[in-house]
N, C-alpha and C. Protein backbone atom coordinates (compact mmCIF):
# COMPACT_ATOMS: atom_id res chain seq x y z
N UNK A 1 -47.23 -65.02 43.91
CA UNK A 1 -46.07 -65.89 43.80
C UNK A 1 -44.81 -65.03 43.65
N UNK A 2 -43.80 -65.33 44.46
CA UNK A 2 -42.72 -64.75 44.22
C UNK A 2 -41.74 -65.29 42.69
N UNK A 3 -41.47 -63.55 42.57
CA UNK A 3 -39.84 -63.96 41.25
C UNK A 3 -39.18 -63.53 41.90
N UNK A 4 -37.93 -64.51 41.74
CA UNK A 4 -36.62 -64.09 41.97
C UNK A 4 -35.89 -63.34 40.34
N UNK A 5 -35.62 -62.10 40.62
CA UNK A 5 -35.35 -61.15 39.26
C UNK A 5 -33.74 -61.46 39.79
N UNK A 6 -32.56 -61.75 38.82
CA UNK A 6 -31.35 -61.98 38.82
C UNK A 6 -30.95 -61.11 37.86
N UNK A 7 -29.89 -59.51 38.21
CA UNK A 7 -29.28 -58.75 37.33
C UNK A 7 -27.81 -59.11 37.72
N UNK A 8 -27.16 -59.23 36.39
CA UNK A 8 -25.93 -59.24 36.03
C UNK A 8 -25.05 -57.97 35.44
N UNK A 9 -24.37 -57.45 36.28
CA UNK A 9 -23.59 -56.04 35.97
C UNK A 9 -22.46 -55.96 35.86
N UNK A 10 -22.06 -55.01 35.29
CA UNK A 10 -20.17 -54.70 35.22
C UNK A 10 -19.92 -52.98 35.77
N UNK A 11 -21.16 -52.46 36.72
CA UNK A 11 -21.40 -51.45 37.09
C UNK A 11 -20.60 -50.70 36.44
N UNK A 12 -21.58 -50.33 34.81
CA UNK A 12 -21.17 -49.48 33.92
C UNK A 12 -21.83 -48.37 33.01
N UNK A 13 -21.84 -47.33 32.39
CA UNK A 13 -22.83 -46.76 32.19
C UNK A 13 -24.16 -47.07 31.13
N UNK A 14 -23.47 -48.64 31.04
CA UNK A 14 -24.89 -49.52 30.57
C UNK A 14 -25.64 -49.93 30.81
N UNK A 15 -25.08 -50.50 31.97
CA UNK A 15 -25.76 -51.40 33.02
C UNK A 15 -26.04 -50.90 33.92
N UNK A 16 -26.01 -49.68 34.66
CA UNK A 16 -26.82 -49.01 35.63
C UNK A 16 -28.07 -48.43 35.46
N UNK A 17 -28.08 -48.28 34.40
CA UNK A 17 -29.77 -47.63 33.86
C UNK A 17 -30.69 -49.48 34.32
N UNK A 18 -30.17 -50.30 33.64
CA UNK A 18 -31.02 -51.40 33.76
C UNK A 18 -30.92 -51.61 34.93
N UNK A 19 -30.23 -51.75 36.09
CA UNK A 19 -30.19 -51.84 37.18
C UNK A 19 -31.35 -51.33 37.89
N UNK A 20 -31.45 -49.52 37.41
CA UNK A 20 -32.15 -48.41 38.21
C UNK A 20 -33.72 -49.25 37.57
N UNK A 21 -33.58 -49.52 36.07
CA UNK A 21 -35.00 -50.09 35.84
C UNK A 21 -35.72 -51.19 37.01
N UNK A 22 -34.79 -52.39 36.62
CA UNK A 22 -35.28 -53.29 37.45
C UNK A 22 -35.88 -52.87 38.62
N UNK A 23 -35.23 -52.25 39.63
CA UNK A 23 -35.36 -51.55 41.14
C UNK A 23 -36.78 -50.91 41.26
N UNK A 24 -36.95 -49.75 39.98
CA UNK A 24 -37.82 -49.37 40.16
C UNK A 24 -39.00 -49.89 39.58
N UNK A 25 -38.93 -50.93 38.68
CA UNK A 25 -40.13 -51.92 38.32
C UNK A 25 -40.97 -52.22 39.64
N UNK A 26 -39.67 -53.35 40.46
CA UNK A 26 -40.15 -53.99 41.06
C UNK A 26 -41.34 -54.25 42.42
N UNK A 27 -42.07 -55.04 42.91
CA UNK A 27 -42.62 -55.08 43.69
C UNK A 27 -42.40 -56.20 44.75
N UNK A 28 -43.25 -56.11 45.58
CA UNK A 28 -43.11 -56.64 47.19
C UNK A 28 -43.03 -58.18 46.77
N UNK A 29 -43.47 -58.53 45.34
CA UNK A 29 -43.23 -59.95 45.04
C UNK A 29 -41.94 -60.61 44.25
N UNK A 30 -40.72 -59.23 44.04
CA UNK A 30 -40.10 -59.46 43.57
C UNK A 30 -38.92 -59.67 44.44
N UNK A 31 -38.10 -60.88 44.49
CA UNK A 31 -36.50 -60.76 44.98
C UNK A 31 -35.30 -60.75 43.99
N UNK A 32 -34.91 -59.32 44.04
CA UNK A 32 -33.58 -58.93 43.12
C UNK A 32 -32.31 -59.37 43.96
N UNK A 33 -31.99 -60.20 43.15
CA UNK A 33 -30.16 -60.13 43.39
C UNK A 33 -29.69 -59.68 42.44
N UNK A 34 -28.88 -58.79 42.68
CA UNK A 34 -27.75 -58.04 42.17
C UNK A 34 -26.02 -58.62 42.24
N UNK A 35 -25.85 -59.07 40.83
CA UNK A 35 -24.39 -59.85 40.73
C UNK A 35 -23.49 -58.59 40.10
N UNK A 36 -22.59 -57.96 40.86
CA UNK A 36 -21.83 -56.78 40.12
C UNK A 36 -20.33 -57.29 39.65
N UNK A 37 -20.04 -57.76 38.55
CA UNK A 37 -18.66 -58.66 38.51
C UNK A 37 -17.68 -57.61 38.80
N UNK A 38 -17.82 -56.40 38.80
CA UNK A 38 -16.84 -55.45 39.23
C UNK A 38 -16.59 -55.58 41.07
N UNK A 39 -17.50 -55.52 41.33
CA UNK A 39 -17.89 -55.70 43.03
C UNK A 39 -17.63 -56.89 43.51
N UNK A 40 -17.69 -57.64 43.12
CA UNK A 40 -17.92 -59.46 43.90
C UNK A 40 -16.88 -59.90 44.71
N UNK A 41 -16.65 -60.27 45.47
CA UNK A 41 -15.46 -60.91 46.21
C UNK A 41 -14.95 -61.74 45.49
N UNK A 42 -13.59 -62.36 45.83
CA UNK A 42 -12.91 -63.24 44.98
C UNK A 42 -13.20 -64.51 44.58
N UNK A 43 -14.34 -65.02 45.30
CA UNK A 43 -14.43 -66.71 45.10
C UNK A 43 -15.57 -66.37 43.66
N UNK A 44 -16.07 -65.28 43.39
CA UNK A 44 -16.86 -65.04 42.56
C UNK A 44 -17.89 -66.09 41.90
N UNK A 45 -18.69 -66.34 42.89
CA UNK A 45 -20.13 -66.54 42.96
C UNK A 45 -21.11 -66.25 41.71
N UNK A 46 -21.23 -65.70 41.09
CA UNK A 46 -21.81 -65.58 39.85
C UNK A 46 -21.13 -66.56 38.80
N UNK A 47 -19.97 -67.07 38.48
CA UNK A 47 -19.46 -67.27 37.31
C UNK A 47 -20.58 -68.29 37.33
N UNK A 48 -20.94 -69.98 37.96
CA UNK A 48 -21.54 -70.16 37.99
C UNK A 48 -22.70 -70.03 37.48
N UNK A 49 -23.67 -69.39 37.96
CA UNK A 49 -24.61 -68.45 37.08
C UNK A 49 -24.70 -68.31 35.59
N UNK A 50 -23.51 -67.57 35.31
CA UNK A 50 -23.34 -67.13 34.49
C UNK A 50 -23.48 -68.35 33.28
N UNK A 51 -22.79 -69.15 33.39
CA UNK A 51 -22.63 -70.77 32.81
C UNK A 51 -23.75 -70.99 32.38
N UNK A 52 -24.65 -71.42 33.90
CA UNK A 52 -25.76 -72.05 33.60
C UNK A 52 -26.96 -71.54 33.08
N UNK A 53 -27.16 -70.08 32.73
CA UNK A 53 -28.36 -69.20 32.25
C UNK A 53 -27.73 -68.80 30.96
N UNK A 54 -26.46 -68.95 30.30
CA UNK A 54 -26.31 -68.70 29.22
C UNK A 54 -25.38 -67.62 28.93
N UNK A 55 -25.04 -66.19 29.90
CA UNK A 55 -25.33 -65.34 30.11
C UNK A 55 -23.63 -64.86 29.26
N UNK A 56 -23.99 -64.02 28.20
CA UNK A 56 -22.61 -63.71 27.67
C UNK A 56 -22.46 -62.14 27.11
N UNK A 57 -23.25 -61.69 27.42
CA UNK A 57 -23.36 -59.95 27.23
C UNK A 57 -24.05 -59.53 28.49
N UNK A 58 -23.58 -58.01 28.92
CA UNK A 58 -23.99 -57.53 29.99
C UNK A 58 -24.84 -56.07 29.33
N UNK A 59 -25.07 -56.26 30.33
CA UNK A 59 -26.19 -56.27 31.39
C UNK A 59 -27.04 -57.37 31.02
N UNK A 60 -27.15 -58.24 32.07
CA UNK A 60 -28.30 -59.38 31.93
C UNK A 60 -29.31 -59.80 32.92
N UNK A 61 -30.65 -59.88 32.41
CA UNK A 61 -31.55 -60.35 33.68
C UNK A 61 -32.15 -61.48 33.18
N UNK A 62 -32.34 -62.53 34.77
CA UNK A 62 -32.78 -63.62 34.61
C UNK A 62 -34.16 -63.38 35.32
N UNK A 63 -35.27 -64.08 35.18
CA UNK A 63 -36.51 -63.80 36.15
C UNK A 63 -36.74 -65.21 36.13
N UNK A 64 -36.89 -65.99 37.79
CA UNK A 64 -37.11 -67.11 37.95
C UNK A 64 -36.33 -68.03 37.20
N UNK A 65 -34.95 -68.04 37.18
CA UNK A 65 -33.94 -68.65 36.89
C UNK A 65 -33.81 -68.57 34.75
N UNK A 66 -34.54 -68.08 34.04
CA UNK A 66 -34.42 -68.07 32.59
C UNK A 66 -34.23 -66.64 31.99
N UNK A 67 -33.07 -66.65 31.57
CA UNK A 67 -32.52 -65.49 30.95
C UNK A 67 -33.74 -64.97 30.15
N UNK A 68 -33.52 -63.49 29.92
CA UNK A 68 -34.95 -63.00 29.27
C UNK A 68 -34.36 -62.84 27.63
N UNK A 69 -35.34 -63.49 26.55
CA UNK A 69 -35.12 -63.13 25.75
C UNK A 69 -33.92 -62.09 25.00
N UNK A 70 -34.48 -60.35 25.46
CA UNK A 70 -34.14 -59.84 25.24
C UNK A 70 -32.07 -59.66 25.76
N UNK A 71 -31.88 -60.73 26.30
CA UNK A 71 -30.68 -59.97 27.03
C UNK A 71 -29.64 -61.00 26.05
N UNK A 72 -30.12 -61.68 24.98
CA UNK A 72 -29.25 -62.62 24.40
C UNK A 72 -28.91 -61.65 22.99
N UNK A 73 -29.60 -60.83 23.10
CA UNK A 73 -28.86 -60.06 21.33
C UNK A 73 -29.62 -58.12 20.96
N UNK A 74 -30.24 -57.79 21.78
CA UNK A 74 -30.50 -56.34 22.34
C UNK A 74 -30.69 -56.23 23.32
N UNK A 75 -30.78 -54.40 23.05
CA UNK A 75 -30.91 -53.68 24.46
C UNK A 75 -31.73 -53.92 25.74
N UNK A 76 -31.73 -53.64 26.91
CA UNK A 76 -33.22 -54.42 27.65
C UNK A 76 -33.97 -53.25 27.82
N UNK A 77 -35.34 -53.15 27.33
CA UNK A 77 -36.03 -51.92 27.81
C UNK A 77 -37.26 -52.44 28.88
N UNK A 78 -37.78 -51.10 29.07
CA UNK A 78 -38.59 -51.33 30.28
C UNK A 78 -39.88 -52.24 30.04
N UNK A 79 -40.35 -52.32 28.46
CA UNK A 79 -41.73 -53.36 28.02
C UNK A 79 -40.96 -54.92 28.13
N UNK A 80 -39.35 -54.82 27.86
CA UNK A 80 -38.97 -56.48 28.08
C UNK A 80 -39.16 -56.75 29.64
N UNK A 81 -38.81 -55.94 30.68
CA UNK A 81 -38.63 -56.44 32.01
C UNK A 81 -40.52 -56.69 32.86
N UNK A 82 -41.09 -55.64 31.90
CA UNK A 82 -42.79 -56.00 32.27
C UNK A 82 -43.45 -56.99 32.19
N UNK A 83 -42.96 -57.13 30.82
CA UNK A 83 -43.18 -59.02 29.88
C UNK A 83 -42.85 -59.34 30.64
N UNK A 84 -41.61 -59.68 31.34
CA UNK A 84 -41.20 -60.33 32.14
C UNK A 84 -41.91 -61.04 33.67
N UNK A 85 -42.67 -59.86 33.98
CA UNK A 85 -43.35 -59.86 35.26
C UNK A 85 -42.69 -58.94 36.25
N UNK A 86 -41.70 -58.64 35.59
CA UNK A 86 -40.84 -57.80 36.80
C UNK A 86 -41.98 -56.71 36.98
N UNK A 87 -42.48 -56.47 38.51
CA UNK A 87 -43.44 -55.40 39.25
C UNK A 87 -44.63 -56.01 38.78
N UNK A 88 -45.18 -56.81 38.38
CA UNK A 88 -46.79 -57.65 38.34
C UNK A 88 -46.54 -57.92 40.04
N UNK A 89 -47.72 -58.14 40.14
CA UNK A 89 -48.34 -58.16 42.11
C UNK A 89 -49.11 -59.33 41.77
């Protein structure tokens, strides 16, 4: 079954490590979108998002649309994004 893994960035030297995590977690069952609020075009497409998953500190990942635990009040490490399923086959 596919996850859709959703990272939220401010492509910063916080949020690129979790970035590089996710990436390299992932597998052939995973679809990452990458929201960079630094990057985004102007109609900015994420805020949205952002609203509806909760999402109020960065770096944040959603897996299959529900913010992960960990991204509401610590750091994200690589055993939260596993829990997660991020790279399960």
């Amino acid at each position: 079954m596919k996850r859709q893994v959703e990272v939220f960035t401010a492509n910063c030297p916080v949020c690129d490590p979790v970035v590089q995590m996710v990436q390299e977690l992932a597998c052939d069952q995973c679809e990452i979108i990458i929201y960079d609020m630094v990057k985004q075009n102007k109609d900015k497409p994420f805020l949205n998002k952002l609203a509806e998953y909760g999402v109020n500190r960065l770096p944040a990942v959603t897996v299959n649309g529900k913010l992960l635990d960990c991204c509401r009040n610590k750091a994200i490490t690589r055993d939260d994004l596993v829990k997660a399923g991020i790279g399960e086959r």
